[in-house]
Protein backbone atom coordinates (compact mmCIF):
# COMPACT_ATOMS: atom_id res chain seq x y z
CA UNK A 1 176.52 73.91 358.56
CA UNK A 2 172.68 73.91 358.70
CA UNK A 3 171.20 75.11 355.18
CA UNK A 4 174.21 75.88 353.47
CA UNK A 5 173.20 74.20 350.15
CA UNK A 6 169.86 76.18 350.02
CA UNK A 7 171.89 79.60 351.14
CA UNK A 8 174.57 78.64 348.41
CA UNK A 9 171.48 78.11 345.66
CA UNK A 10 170.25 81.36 346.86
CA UNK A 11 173.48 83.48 346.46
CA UNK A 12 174.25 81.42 342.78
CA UNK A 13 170.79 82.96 342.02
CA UNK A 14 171.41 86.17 343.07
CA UNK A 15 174.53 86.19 341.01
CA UNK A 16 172.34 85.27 337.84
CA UNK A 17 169.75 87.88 338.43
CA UNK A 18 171.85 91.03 339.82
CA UNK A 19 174.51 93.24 339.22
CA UNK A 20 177.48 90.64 340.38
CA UNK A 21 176.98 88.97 337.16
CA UNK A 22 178.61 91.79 335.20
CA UNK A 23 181.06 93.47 337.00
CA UNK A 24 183.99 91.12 338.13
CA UNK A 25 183.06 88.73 334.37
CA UNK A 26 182.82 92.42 332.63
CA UNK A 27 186.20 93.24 333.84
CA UNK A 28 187.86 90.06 333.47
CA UNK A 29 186.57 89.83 330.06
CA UNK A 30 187.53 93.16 329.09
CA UNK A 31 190.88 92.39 330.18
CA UNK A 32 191.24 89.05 328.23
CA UNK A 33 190.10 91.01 324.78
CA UNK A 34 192.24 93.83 325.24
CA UNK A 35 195.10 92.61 326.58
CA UNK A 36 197.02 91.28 323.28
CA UNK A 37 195.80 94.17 321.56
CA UNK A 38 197.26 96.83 323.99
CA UNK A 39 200.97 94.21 323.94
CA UNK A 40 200.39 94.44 320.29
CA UNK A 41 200.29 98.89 319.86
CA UNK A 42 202.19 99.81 323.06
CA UNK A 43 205.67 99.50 321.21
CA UNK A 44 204.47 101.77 318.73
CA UNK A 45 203.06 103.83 320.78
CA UNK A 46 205.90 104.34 322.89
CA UNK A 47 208.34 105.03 320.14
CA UNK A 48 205.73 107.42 318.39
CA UNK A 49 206.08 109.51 322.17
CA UNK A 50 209.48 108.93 322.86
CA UNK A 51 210.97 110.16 318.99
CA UNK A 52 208.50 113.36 319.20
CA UNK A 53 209.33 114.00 322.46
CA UNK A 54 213.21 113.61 322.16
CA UNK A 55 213.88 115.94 318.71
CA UNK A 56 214.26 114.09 316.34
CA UNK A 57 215.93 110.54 318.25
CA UNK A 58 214.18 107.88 316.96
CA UNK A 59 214.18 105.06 319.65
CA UNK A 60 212.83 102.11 318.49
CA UNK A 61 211.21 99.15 320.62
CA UNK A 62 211.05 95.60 319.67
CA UNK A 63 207.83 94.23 318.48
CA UNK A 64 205.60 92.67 320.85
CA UNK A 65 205.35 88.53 321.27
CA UNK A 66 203.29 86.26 322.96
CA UNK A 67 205.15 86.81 326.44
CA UNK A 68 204.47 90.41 326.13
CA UNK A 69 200.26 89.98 325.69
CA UNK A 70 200.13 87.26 328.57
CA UNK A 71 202.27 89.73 330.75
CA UNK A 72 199.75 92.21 330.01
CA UNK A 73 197.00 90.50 331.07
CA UNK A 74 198.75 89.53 334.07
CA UNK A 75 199.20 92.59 334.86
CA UNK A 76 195.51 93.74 333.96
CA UNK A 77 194.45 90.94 336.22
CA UNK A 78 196.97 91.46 339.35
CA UNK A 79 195.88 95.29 339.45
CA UNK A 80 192.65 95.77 338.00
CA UNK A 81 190.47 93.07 338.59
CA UNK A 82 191.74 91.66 341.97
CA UNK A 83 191.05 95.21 343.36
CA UNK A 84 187.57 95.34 341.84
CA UNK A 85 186.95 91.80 343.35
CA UNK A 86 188.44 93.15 347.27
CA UNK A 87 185.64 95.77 346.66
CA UNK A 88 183.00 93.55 345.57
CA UNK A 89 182.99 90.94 348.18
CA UNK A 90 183.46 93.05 350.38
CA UNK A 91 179.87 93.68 351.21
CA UNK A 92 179.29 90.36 351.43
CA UNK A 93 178.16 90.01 354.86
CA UNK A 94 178.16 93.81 355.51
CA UNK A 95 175.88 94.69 352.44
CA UNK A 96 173.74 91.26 354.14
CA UNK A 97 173.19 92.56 357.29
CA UNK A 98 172.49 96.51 356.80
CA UNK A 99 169.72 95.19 353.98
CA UNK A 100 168.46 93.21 357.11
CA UNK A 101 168.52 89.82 354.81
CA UNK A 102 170.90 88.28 357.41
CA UNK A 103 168.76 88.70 360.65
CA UNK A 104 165.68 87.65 358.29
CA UNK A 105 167.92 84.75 357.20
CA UNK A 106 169.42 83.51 359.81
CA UNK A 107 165.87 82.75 362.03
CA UNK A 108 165.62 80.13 359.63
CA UNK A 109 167.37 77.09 359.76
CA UNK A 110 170.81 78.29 358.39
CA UNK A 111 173.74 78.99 360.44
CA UNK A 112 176.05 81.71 360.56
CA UNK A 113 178.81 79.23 359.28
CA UNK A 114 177.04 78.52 356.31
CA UNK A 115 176.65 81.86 355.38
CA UNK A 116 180.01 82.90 355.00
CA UNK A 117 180.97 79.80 353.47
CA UNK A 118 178.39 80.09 350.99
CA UNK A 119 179.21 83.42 350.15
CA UNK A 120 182.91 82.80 349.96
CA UNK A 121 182.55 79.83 347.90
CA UNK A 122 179.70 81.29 345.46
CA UNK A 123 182.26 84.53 344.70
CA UNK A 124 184.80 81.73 344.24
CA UNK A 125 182.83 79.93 341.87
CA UNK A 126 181.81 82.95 339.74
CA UNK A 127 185.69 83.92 339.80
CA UNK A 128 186.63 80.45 338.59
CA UNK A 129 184.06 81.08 335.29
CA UNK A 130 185.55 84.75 334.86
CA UNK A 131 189.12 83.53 335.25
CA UNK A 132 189.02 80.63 332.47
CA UNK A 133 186.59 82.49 329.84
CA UNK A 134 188.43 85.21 329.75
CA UNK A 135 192.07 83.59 330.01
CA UNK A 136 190.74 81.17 326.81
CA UNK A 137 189.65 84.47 325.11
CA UNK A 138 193.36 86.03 325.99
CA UNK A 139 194.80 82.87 324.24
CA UNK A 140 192.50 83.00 321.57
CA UNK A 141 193.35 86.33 320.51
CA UNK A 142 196.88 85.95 321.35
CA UNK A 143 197.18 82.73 318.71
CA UNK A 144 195.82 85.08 315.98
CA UNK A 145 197.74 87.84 316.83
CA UNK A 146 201.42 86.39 318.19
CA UNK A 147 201.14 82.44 317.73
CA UNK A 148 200.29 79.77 320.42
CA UNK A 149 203.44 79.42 322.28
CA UNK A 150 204.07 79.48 326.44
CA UNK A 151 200.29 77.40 326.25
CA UNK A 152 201.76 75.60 329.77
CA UNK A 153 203.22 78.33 331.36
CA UNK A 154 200.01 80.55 330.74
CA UNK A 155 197.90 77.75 332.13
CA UNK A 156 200.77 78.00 335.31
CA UNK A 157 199.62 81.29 335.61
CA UNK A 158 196.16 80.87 335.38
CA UNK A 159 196.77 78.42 338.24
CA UNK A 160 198.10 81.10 340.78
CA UNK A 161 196.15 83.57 339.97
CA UNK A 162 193.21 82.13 340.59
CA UNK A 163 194.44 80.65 344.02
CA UNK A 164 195.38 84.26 344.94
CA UNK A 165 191.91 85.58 344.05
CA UNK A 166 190.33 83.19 345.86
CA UNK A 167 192.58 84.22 349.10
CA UNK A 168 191.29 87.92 348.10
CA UNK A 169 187.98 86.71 348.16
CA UNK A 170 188.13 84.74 351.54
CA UNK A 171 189.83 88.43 353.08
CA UNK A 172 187.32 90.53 352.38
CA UNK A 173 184.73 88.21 353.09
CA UNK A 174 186.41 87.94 356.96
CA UNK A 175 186.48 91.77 356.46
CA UNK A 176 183.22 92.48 355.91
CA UNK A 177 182.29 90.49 358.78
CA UNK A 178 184.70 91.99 361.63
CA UNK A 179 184.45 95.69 360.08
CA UNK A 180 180.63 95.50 359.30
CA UNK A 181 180.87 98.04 356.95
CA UNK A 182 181.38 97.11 353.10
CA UNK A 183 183.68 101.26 352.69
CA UNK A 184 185.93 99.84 355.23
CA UNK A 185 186.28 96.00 354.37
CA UNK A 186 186.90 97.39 351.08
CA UNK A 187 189.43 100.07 351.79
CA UNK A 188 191.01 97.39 354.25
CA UNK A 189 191.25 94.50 351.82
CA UNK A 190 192.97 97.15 349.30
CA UNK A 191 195.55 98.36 351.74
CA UNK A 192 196.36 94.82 352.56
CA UNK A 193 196.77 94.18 348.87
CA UNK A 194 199.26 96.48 348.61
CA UNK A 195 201.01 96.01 351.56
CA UNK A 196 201.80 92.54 350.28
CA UNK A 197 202.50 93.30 346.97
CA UNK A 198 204.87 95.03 348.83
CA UNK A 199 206.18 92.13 350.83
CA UNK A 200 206.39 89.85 347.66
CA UNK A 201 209.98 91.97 347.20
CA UNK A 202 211.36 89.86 349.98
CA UNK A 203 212.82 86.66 348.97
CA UNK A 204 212.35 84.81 351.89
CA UNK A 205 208.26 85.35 352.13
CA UNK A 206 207.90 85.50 348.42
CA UNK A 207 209.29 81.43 348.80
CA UNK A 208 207.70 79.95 351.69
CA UNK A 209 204.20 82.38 351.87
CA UNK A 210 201.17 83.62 349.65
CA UNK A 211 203.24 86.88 348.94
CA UNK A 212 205.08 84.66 346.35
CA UNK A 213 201.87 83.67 344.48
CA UNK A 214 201.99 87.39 343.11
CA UNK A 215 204.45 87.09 341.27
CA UNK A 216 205.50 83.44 340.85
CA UNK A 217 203.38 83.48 337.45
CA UNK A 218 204.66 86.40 335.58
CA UNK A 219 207.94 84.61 336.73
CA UNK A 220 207.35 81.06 334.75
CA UNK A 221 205.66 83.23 331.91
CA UNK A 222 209.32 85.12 331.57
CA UNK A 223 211.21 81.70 331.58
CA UNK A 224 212.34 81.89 335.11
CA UNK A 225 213.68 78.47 336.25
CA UNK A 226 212.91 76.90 339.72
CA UNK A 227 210.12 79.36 340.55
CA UNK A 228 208.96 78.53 344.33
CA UNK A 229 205.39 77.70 343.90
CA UNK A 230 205.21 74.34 346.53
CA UNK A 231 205.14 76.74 349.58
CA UNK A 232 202.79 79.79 348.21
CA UNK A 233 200.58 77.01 347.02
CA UNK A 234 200.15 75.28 350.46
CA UNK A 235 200.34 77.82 352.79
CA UNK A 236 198.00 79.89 350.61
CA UNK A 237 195.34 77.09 350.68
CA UNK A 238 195.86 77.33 354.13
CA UNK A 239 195.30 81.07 354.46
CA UNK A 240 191.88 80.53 352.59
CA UNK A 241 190.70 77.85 355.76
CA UNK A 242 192.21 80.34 358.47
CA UNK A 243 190.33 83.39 356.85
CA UNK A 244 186.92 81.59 356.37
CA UNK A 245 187.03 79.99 359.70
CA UNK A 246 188.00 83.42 361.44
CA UNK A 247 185.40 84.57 359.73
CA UNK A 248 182.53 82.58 360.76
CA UNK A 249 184.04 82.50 364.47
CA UNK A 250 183.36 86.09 364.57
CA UNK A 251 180.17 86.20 363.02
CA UNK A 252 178.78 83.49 365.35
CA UNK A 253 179.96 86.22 368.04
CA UNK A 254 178.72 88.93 366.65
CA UNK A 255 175.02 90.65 367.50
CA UNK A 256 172.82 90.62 364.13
């Protein structure tokens, strides 16, 4: 992979100095703040609705605990920011070559190969920093707020969903290269996510494929015993060397 270090300093600097800096950390921030806070009024909100609304019943929800805010970043996380990240990367190489950077790139000594690896594993790196900040700000908040149990199986979570973001990030990036355009890697990678969120209802792939890494965390958050995580784990590393490689077999094809 000819000049994949200096491509890979390039694209770190570009995250410094640009836009990429604040959107996928903005959200993922956001998200770790908030989270506890919306666990925290939802149950009150909810009754406040549901006794107006009913005529005078008076339905009351439990108070919120510490399961409840890690759930809800969860499911900030699963929805919100893994969707913003499938749109983001996914002008990786598209938004590269219709700026013309990639043809003026590539005539110098760095190979198609190392571009998409460099990409892939500088959106990687800047999901890694999102992902723990903001998860240490979600406990942090949470301890104040609920107390400083399920420490372990947050840190399960964390785990996954970071694996599963990184698979996100090596699909659109293989995307972006095969559709060229970063509107239909985008639109693409989304479908896709929700075509396997679909699939993750399916015992048998949610065991033994990446579909189970959707919901294997919210499972050990919940208490769930024996959660399959061996097989998602694997085969989802897997996934990540299968996407990248497609991707920089097409690339190497493909007329600049």
């Amino acid at each position: 992979m000819h000049g994949f270090s200096v491509f890979l300093v390039k694209e770190m600097t570009e995250v410094r100095r640009t836009w990429r800096l604040y959107v996928i950390p903005g959200i993922m921030l956001f998200i770790g703040l908030m989270s506890p806070i919306l666990a925290e009024v939802t149950p009150s909100l909810v009754s406040s609705m549901a006794s107006s609304e009913g005529q005078g019943i008076v339905i009351e929800i439990p108070p919120a605990t510490t399961v409840d805010a890690y759930l809800q970043f969860s499911n900030n996380a699963m929805q919100i920011a893994l969707i913003a990240l499938i749109i983001t990367v996914a002008g990786a190489i598209a938004g590269e070559r219709r700026s013309g950077t990639a043809q003026l790139v590539l005539t110098k000594p760095v190979s198609r190969t190392a571009m998409v690896v460099a990409k892939t594993l500088s959106n990687c790196l800047l999901m890694l920093v999102a992902t723990i900040v903001s998860a240490a700000i979600c406990v942090g908040v949470t301890a104040v707020m609920f107390g400083t149990e399920l420490l372990a199986e947050f840190a399960a979570w964390v785990a996954l969903f970071y694996l599963l973001a990184c698979l996100f990030v090596a699909l659109a990036v293989m995307l972006s290269v095969v559709l060229k355009s970063q509107a239909g890697a985008a639109g693409a990678g989304i479908a896709i996510y929700f075509a396997l969120t679909i699939l993750s209802l399916w015992d048998v792939l949610r065991e033994y494929t990446p579909v189970g890494l959707l919901g294997a965390g919210d499972r050990i958050l919940t208490g769930a015993t024996d959660v399959p995580v061996l097989w998602p784990v694997a085969t989802g590393l897997l996934m990540i060397g299968v996407l990248v490689g497609l991707a920089s077999w097409a690339f190497r094809r493909q007329e600049l």
